[in-house]
N, C-alpha and C. Protein backbone atom coordinates (compact mmCIF):
# COMPACT_ATOMS: atom_id res chain seq x y z
N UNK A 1 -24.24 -143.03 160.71
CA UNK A 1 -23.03 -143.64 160.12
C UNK A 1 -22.73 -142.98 158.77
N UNK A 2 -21.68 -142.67 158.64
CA UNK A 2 -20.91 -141.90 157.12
C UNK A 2 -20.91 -142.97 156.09
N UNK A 3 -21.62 -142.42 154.83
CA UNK A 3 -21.57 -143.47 153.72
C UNK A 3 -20.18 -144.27 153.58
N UNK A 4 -19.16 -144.04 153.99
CA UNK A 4 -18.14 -144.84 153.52
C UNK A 4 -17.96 -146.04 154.56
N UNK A 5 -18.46 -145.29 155.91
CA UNK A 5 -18.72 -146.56 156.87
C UNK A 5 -19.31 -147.81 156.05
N UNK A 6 -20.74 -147.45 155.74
CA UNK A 6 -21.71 -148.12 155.67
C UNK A 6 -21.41 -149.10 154.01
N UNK A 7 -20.55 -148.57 153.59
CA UNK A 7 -20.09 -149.23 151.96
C UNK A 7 -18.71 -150.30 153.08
N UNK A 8 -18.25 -150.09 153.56
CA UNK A 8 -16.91 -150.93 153.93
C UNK A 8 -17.59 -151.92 155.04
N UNK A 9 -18.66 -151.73 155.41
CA UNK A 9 -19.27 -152.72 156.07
C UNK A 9 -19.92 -153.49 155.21
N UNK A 10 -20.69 -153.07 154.38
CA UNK A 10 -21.64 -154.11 153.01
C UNK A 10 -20.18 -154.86 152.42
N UNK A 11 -19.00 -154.72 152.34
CA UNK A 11 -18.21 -155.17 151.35
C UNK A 11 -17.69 -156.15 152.73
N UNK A 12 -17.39 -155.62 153.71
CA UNK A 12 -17.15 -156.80 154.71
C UNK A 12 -17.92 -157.78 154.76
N UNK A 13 -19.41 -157.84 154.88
CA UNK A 13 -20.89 -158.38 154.90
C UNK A 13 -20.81 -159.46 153.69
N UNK A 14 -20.72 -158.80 152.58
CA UNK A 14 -20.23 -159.40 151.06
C UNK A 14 -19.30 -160.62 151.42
N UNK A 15 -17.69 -160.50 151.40
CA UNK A 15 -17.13 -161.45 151.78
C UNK A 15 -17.52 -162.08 152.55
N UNK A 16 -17.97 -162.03 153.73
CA UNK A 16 -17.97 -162.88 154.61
C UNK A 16 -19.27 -164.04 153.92
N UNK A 17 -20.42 -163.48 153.28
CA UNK A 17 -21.13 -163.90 153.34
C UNK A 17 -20.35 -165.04 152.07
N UNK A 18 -19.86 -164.71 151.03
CA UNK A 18 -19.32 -165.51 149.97
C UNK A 18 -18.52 -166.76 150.68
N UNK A 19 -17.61 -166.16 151.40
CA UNK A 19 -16.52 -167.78 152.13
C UNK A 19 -17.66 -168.31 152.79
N UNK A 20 -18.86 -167.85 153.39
CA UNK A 20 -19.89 -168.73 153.69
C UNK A 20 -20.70 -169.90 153.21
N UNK A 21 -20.68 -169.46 151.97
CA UNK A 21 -21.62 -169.75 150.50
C UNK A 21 -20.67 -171.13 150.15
N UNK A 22 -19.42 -170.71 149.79
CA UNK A 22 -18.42 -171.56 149.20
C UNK A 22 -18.43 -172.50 150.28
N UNK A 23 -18.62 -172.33 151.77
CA UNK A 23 -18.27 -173.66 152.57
C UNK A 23 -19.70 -174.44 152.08
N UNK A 24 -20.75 -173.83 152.43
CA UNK A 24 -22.01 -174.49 152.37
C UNK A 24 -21.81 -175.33 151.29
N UNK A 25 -21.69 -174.95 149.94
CA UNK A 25 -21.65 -175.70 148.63
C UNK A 25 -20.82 -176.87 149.15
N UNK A 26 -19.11 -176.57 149.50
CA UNK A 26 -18.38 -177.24 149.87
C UNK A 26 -18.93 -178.72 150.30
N UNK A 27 -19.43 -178.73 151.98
CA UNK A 27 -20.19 -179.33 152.42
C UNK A 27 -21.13 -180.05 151.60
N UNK A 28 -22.46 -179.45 151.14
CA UNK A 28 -23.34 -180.18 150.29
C UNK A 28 -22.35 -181.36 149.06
N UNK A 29 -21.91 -180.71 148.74
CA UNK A 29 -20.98 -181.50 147.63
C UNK A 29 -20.16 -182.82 148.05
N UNK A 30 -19.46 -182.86 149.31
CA UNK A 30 -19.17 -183.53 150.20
C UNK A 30 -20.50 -184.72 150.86
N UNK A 31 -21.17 -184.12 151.06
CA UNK A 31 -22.50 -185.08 151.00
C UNK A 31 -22.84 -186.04 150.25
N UNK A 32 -22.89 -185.06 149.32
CA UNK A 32 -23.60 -185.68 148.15
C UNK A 32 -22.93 -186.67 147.44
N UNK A 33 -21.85 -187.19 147.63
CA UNK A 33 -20.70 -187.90 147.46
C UNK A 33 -21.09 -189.20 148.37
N UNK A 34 -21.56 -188.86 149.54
CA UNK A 34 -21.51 -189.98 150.71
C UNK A 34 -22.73 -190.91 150.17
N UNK A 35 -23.65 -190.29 149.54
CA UNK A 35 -25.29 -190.46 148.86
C UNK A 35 -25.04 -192.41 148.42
């Protein structure tokens, strides 16, 4: 794979993983409310 592949996939990887992060928190926070 050509380095620029492999950088536009980590930055895809990146986001995705962040809107991940933000739901999780989301969620927990939402919980933690119900407590």
């Amino acid at each position: 794979m050509p380095n620029g592949k492999v950088a536009e996939a980590m930055d895809a990887y990146k986001k995705e993983l962040e809107v991940y992060n933000k739901k999780v928190v989301a969620e927990e926070a939402h919980n933690n409310q119900n407590n």
